[in-house]
Protein backbone atom coordinates (compact mmCIF):
# COMPACT_ATOMS: atom_id res chain seq x y z
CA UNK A 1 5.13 -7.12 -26.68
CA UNK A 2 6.11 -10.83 -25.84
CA UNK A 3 5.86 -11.56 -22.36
CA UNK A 4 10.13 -11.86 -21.98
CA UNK A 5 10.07 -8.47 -23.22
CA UNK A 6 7.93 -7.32 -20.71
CA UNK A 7 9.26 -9.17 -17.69
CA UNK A 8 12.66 -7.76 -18.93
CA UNK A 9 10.85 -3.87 -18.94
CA UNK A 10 9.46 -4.51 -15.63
CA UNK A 11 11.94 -5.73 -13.55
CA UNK A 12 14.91 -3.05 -14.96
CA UNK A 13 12.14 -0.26 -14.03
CA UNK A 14 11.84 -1.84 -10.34
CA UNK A 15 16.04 -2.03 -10.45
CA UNK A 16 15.65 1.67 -9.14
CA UNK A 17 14.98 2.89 -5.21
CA UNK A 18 13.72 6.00 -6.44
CA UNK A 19 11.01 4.04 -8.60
CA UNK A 20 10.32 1.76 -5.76
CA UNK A 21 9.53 4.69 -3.66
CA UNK A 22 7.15 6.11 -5.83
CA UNK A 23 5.35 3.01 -6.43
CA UNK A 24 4.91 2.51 -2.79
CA UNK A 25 4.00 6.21 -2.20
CA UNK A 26 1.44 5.74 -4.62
CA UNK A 27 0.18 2.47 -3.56
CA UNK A 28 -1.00 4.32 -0.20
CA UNK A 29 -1.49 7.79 -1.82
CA UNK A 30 -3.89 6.10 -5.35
CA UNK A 31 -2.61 9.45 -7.57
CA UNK A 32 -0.55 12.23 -6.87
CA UNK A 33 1.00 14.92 -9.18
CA UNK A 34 4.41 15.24 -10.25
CA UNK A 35 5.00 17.56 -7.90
CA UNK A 36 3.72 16.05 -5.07
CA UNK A 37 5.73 13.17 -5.82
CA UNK A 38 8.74 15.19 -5.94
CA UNK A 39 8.26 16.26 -2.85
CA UNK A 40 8.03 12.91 -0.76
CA UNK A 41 10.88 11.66 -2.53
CA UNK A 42 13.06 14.74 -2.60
CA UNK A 43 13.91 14.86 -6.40
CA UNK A 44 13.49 17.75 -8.54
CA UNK A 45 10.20 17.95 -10.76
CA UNK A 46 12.29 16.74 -13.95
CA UNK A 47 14.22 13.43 -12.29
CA UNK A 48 11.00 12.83 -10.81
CA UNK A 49 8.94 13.06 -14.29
CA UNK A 50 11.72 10.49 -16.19
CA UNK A 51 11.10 8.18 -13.41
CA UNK A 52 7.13 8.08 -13.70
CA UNK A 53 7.58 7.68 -17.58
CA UNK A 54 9.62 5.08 -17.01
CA UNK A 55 7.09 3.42 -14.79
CA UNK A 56 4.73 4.03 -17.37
CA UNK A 57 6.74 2.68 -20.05
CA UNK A 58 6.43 -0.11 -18.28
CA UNK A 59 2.55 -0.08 -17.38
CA UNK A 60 3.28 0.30 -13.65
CA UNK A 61 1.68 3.33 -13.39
CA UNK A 62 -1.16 5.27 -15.84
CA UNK A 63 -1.44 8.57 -16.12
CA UNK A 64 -4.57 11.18 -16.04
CA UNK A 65 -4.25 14.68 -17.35
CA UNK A 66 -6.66 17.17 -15.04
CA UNK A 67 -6.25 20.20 -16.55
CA UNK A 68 -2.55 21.39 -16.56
CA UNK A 69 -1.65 18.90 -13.91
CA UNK A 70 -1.17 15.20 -14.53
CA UNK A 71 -2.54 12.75 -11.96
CA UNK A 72 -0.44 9.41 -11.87
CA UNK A 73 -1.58 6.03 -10.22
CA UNK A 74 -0.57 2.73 -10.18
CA UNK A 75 -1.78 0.73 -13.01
CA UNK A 76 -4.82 -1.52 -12.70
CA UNK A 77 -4.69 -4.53 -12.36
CA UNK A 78 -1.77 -4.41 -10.64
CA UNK A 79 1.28 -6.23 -12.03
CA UNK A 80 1.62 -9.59 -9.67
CA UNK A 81 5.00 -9.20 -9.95
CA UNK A 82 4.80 -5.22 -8.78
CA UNK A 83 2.89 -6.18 -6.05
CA UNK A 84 4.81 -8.67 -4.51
CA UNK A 85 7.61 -5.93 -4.93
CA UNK A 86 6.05 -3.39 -3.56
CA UNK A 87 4.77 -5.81 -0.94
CA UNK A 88 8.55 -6.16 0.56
CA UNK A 89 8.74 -2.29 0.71
């Protein structure tokens, strides 16, 4: 993927408060669940799971599967440009 394409992926995936909010919940959290996600952000389970594949479409966040339950984090390294969003959160 060319870097424009990327940029463009990233920032329309950050164009989203209920993105944002996950990314900073799991900037202080390091991996939650789906569900606990859900929770802090008060979305249902589904809303909540199109909104972490969209961060991972993006390579925001990665995912870990732990039996039946997926663990999500943010994405290391760190995007600079994630950062310094999440930074003004």
């Amino acid at each position: 993927m060319t870097s424009g394409k990327r940029l463009e992926k990233i920032l329309k995936a950050l164009a989203n408060h209920r993105r944002l909010a996950i990314l900073k919940y799991l900037l202080v959290k390091k991996s939650a669940t789906v569900g606990d996600v859900a929770q802090v952000i008060k979305l249902s389970f589904k809303s909540t799971s199109r909104h972490l594949m969209v961060l991972r479409g993006g390579e925001m966040v990665e995912r870990e599967q732990v039996g039946v339950l997926a663990n999500y984090s943010l994405a290391q390294p760190v995007d600079p440009i994630v950062r310094l969003v999440i930074s003004q959160l």
